[in-house]
C-alpha atoms as a PDB file:
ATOM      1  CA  UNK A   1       0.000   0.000   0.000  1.00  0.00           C
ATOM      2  CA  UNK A   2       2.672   2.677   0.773  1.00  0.00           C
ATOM      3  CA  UNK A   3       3.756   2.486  -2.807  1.00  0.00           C
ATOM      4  CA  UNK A   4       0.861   3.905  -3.999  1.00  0.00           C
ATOM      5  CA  UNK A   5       1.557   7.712  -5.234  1.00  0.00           C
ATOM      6  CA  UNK A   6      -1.429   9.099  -5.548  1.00  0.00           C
ATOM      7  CA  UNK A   7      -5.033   9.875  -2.771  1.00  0.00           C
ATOM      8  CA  UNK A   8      -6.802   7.052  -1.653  1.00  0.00           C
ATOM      9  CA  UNK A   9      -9.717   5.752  -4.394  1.00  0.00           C
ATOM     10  CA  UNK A  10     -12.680   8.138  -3.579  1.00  0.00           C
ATOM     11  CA  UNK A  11     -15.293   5.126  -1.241  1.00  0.00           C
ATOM     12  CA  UNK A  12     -18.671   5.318  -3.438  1.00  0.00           C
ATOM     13  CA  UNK A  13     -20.830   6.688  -0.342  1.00  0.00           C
ATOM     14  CA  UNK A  14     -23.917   5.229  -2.427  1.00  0.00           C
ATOM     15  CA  UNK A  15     -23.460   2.010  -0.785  1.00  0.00           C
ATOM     16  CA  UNK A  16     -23.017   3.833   2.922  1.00  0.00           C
ATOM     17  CA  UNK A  17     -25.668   3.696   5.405  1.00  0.00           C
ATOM     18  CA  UNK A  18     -26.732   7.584   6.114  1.00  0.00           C
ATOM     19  CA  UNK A  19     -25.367   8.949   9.815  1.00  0.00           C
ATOM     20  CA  UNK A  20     -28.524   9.240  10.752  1.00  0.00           C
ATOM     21  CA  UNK A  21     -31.512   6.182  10.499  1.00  0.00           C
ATOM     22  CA  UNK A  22     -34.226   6.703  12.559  1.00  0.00           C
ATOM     23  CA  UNK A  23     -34.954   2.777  12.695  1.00  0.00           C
ATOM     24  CA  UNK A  24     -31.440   2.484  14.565  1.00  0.00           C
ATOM     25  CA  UNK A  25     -32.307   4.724  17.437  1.00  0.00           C
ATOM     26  CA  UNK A  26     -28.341   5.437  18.874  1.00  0.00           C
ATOM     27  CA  UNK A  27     -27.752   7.090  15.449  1.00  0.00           C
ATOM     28  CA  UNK A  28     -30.324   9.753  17.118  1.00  0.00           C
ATOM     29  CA  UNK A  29     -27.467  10.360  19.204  1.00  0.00           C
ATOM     30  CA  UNK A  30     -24.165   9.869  17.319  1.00  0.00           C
ATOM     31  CA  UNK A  31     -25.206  11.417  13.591  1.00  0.00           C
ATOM     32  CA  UNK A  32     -23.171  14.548  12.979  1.00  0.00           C
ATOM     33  CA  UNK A  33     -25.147  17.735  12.759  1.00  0.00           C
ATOM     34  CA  UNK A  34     -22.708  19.422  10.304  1.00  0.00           C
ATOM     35  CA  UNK A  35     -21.166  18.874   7.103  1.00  0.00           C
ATOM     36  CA  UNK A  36     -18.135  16.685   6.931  1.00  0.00           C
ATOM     37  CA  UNK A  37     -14.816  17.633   5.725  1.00  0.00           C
ATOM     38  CA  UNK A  38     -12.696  16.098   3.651  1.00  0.00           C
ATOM     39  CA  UNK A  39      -8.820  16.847   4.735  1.00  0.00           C
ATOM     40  CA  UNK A  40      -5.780  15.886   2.387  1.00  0.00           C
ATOM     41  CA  UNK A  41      -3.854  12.560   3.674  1.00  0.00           C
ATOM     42  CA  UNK A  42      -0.594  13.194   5.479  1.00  0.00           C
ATOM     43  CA  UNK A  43       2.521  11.526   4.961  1.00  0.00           C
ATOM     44  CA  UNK A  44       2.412   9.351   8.298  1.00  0.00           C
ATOM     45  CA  UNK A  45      -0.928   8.602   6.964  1.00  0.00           C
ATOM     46  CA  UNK A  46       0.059   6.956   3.827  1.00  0.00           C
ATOM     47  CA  UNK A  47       3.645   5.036   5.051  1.00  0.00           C
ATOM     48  CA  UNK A  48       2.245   3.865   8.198  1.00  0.00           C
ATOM     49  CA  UNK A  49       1.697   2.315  11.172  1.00  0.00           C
ATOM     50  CA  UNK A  50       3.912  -1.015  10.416  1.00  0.00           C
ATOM     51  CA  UNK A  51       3.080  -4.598  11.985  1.00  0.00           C
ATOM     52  CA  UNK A  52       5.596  -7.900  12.291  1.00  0.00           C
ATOM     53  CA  UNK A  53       4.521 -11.478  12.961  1.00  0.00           C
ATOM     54  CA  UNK A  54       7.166 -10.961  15.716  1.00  0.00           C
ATOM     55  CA  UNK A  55       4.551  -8.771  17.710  1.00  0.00           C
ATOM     56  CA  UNK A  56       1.856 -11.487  17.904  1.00  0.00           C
ATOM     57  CA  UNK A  57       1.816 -14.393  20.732  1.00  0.00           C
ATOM     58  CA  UNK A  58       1.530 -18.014  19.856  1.00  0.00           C
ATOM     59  CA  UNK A  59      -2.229 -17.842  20.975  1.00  0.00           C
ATOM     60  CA  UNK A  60      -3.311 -14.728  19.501  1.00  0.00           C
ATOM     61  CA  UNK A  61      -5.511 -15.692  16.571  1.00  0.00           C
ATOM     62  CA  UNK A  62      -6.833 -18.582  18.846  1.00  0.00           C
ATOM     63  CA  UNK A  63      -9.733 -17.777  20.617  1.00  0.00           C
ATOM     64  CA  UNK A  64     -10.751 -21.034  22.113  1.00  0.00           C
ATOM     65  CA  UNK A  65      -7.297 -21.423  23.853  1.00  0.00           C
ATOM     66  CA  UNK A  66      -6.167 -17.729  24.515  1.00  0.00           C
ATOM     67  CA  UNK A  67      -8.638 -17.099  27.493  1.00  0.00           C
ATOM     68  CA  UNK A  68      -8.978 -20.576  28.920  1.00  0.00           C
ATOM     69  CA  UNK A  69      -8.586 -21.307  32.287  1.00  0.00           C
ATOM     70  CA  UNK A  70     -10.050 -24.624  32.959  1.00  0.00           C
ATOM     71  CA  UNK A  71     -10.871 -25.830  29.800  1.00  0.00           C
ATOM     72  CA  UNK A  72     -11.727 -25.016  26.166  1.00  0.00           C
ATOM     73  CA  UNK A  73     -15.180 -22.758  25.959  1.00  0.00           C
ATOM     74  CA  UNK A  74     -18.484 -23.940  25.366  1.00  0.00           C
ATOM     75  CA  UNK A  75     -19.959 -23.288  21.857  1.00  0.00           C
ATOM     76  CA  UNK A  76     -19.659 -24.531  18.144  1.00  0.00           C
ATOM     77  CA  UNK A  77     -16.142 -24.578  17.202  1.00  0.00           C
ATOM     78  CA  UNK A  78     -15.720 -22.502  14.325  1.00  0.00           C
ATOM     79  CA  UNK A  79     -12.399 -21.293  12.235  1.00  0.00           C
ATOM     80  CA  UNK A  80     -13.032 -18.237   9.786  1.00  0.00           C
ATOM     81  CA  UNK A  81     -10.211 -17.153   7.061  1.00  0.00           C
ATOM     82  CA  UNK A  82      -9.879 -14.614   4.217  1.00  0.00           C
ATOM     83  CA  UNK A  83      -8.233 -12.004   2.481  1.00  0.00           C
ATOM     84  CA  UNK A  84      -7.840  -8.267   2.863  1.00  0.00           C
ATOM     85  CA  UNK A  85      -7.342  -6.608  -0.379  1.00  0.00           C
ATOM     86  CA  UNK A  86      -6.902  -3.010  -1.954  1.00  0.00           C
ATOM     87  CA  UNK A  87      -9.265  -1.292  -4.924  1.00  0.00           C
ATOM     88  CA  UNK A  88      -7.683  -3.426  -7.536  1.00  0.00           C
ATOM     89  CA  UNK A  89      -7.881  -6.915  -6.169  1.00  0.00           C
ATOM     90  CA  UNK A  90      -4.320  -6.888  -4.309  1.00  0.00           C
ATOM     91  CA  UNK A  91      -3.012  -8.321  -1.053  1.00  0.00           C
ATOM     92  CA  UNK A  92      -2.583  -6.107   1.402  1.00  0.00           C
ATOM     93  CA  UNK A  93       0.242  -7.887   3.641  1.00  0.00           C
ATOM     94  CA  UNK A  94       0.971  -6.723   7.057  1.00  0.00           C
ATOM     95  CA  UNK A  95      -1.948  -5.324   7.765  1.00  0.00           C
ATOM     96  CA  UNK A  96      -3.265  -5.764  11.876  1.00  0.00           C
ATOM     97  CA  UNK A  97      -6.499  -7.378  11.772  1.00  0.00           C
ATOM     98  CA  UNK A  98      -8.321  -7.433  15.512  1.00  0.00           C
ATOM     99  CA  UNK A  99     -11.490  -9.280  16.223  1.00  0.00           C
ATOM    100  CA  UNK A 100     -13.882  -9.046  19.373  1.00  0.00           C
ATOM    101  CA  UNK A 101     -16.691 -11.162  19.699  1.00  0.00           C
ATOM    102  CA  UNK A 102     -19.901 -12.338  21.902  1.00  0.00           C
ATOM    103  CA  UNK A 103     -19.776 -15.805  23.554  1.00  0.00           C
ATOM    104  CA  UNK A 104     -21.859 -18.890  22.609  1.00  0.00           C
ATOM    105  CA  UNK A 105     -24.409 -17.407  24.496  1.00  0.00           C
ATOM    106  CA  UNK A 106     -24.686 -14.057  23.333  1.00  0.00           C
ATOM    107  CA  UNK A 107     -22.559 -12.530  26.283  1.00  0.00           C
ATOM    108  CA  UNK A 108     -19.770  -9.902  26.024  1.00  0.00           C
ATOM    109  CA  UNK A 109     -16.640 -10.039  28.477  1.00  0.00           C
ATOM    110  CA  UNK A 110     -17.780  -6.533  29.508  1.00  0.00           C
ATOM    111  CA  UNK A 111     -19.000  -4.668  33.090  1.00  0.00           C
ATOM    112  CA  UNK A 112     -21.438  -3.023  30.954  1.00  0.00           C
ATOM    113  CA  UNK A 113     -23.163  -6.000  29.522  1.00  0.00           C
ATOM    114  CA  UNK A 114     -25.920  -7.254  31.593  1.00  0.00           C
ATOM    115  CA  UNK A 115     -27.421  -9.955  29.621  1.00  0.00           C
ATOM    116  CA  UNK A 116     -28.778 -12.651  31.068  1.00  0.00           C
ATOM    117  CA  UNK A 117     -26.244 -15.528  29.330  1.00  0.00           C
ATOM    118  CA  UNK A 118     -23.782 -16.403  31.668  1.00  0.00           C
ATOM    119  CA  UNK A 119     -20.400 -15.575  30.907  1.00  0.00           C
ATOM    120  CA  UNK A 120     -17.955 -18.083  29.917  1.00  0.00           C
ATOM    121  CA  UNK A 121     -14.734 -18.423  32.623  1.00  0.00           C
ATOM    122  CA  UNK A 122     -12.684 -19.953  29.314  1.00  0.00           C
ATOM    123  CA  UNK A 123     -13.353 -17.167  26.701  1.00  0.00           C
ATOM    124  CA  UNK A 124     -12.164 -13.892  26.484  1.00  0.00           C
ATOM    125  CA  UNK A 125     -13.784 -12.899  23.244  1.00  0.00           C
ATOM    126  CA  UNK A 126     -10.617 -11.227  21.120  1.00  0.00           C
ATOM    127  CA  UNK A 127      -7.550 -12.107  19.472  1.00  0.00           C
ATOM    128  CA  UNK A 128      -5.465 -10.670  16.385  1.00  0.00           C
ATOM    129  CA  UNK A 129      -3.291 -11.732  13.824  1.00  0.00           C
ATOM    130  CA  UNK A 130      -1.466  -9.859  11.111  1.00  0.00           C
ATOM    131  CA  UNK A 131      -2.042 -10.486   7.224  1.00  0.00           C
ATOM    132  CA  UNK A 132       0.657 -12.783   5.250  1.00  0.00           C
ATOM    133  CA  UNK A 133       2.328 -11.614   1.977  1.00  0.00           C
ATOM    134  CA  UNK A 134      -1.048 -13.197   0.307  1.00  0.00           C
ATOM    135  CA  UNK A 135      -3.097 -11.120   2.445  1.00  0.00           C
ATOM    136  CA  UNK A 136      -4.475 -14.196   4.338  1.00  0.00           C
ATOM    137  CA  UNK A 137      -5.156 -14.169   7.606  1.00  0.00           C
ATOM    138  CA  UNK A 138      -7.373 -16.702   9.868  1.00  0.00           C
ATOM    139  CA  UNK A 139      -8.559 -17.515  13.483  1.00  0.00           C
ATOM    140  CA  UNK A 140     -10.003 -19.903  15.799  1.00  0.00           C
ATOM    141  CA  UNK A 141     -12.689 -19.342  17.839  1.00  0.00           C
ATOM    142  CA  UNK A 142     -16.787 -20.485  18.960  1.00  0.00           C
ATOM    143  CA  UNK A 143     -19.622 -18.762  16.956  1.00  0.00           C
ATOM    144  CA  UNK A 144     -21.138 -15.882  18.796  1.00  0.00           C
ATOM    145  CA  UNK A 145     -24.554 -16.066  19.906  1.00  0.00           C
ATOM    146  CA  UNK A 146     -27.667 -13.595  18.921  1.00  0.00           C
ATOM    147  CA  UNK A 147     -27.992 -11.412  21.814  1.00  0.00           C
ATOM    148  CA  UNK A 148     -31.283  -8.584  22.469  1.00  0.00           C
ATOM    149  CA  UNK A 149     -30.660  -5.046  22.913  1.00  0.00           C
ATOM    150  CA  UNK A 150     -32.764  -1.819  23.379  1.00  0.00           C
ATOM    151  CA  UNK A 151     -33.954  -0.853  20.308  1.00  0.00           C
ATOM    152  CA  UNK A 152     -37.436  -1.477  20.025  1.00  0.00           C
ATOM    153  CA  UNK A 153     -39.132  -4.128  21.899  1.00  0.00           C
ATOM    154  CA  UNK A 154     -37.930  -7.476  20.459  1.00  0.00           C
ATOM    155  CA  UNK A 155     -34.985  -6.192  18.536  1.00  0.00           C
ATOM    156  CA  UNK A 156     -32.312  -8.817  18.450  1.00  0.00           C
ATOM    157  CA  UNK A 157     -28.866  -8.607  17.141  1.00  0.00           C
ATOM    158  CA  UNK A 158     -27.773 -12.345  14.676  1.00  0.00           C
ATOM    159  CA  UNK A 159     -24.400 -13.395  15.740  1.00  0.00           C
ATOM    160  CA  UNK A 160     -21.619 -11.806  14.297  1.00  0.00           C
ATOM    161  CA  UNK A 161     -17.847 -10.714  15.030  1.00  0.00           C
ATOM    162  CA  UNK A 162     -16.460  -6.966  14.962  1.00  0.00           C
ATOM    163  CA  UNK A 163     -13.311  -6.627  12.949  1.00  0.00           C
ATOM    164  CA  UNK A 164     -10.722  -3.430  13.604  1.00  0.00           C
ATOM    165  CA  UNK A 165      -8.036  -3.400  10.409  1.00  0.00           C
ATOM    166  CA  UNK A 166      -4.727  -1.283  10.883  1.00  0.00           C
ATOM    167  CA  UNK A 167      -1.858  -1.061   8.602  1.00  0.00           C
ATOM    168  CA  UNK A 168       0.261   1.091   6.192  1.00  0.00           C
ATOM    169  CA  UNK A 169      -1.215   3.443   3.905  1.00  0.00           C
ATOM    170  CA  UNK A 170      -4.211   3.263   5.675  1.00  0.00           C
ATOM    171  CA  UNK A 171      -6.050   6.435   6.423  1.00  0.00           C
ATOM    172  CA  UNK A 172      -7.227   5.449  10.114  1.00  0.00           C
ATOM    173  CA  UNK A 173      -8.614   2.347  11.999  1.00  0.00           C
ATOM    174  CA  UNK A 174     -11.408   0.797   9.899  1.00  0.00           C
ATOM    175  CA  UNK A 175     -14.035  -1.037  11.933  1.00  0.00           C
ATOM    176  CA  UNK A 176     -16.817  -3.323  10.538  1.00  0.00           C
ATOM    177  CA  UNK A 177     -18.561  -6.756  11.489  1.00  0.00           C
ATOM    178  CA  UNK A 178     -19.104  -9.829   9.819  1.00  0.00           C
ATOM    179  CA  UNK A 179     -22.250 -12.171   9.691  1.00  0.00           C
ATOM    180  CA  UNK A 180     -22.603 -15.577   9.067  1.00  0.00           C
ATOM    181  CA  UNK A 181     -24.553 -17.330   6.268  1.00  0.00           C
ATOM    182  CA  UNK A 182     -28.116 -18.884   6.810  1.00  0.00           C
ATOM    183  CA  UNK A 183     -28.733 -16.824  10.107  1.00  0.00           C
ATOM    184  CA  UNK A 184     -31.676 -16.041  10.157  1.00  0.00           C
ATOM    185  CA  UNK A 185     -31.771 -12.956  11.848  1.00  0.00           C
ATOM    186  CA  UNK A 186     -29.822 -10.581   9.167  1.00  0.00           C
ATOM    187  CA  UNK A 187     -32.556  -9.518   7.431  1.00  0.00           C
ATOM    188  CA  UNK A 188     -34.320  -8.501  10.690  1.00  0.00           C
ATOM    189  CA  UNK A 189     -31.183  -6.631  12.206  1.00  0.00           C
ATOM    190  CA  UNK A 190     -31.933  -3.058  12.035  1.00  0.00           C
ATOM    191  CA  UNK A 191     -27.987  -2.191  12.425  1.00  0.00           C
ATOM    192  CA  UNK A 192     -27.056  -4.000   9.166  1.00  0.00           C
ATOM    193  CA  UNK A 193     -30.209  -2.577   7.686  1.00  0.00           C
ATOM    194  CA  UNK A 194     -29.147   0.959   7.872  1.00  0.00           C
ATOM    195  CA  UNK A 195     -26.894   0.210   4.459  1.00  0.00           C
ATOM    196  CA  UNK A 196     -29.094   1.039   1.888  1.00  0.00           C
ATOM    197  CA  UNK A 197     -27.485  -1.190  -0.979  1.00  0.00           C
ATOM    198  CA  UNK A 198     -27.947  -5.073  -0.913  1.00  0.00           C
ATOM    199  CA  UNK A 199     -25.326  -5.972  -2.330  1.00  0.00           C
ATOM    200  CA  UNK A 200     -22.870  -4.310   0.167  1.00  0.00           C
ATOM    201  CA  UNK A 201     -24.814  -5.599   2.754  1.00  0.00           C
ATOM    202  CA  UNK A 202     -24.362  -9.412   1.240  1.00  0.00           C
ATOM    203  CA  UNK A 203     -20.780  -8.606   1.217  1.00  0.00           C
ATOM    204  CA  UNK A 204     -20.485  -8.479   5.340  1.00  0.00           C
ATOM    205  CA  UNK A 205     -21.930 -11.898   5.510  1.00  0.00           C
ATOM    206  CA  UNK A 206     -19.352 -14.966   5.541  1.00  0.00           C
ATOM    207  CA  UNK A 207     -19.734 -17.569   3.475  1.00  0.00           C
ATOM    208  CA  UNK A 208     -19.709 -20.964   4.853  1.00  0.00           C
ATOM    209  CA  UNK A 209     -16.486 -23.234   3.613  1.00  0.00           C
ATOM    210  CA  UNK A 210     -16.352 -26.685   3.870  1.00  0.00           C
ATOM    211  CA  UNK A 211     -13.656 -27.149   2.368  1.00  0.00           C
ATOM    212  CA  UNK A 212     -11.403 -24.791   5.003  1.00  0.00           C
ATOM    213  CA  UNK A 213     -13.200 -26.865   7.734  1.00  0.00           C
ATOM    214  CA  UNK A 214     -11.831 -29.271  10.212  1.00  0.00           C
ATOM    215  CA  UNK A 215     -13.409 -32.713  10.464  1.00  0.00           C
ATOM    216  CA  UNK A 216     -14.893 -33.511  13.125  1.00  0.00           C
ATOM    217  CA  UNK A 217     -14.140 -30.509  14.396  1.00  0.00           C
ATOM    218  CA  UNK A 218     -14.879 -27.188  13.216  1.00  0.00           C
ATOM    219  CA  UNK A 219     -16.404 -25.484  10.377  1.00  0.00           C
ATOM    220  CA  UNK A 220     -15.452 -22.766   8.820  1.00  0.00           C
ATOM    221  CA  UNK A 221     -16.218 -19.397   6.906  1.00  0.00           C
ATOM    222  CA  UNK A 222     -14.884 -17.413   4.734  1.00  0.00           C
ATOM    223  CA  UNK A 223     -14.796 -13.273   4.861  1.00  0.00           C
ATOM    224  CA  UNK A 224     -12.536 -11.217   2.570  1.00  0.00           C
ATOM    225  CA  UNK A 225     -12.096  -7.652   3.507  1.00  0.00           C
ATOM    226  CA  UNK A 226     -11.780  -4.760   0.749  1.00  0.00           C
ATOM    227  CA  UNK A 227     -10.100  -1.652   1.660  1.00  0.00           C
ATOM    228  CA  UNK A 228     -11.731   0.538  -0.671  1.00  0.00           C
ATOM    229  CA  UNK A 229     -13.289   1.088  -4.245  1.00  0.00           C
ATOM    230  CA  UNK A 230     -16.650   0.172  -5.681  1.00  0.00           C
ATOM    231  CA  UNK A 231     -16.796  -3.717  -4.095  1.00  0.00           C
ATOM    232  CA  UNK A 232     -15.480  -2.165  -0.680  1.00  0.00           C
ATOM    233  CA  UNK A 233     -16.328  -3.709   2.284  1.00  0.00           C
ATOM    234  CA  UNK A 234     -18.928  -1.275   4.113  1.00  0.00           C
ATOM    235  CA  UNK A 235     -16.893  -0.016   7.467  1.00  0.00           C
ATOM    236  CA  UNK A 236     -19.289   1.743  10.060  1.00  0.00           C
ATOM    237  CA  UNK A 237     -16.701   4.217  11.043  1.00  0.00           C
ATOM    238  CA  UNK A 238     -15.842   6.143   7.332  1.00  0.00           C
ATOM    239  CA  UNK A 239     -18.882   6.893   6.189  1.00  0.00           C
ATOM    240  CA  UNK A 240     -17.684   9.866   4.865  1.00  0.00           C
ATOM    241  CA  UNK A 241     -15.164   7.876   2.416  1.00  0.00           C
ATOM    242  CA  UNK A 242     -11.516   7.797   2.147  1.00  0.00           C
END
């Protein structure tokens, strides 16, 4: 990415959700009330930060074995894998991916979650890894749960993991989430429903690979990230494009 000489490809803000959706109430709250502004990249924005392998533990992109104290976690074992890749289709190697997550049960490792689901003494709910020269990166873990919150009455969020993606020549932190096919709860979720375009919403939902699964074991999913131009992954914190 640093070798690229000229601004970042302009995101298509077509496909963005707008700042403010009435049907997902906290954007009441965190929708700007002026006109954005669009401010010329700076150097340290487009050579850096840098990441090494050499930065990462042994359990980092492991999930199930990271947290655990007295035993693996409860939950369906599950190993998701993909690529992240610039506007035209390349790797992007080096680049910090971070993932958070719900347990099985639909319980965050957080004082401010109060959901009912017990948490989990064996599961933390993070890791990271850093892409390979092919872009690839993958990690271990047990499929989230669906979980309620307060947006309307019997709004429920389908299970999904938040991604955070740092590297060179990227403008900031981008931060999305990823769903998981069949779950029937996407089209219901009034979160992923704030992106008006389908087909950017279809592109946040993980396709299920059996042929990157484990036997007897795990299965897996596949979820390939793009940085920016017109099949760009949708990331909730640059609406404003980049």
């Amino acid at each position: 990415m640093s070798e690229q000489p000229f601004e970042f490809f302009q995101r298509d803000r077509s496909q963005q959700p707008p700042a403010f959706t009435p049907d997902y109430k906290s954007t009441t709250l965190r929708s700007p009330r002026l006109a954005l502004w669009s401010l010329q990249n700076s150097l340290s924005e487009v050579t850096g930060p840098v990441f090494g392998q050499d930065e990462l533990g042994p359990l980092d992109n492991d999930l199930i074995l990271n947290y655990a104290k007295n035993g693996e976690p409860i939950g369906e074992r599950t190993v998701v894998h993909g690529r992240v890749l610039d506007e035209n289709g390349r790797p992007v190697p080096g680049a910090l991916v971070e993932v958070w997550q719900a347990n099985a049960g639909g319980r965050y490792r957080h004082k401010n979650d109060t959901y009912l689901a017990p948490i989990d003494p064996n599961f933390g709910g993070c890791g990271r890894m850093v892409t390979d020269a092919d872009g690839s990166y993958r990690f271990r873990t047990v499929k989230p749960g669906a979980y309620p919150f307060r947006n309307f009455v019997n709004s429920w969020r389908p299970a999904h993991i938040h991604f955070s993606l740092s590297g060179s020549g990227f403008a900031q932190r981008l931060i999305t989430q990823m769903y998981f096919e069949g779950d029937p709860l996407i089209p219901k979720d009034a979160i992923l429903n704030t992106i008006p375009d389908p087909a950017a919403r279809r592109r946040l939902i993980a396709a299920l690979d059996l042929n990157h699964s484990i036997p007897l074991d795990s299965l897996a999913y596949r979820f390939d990230i793009v940085l920016r131009g017109k099949r760009a992954t949708v990331f909730e914190n640059k609406l404003e494009g980049n």
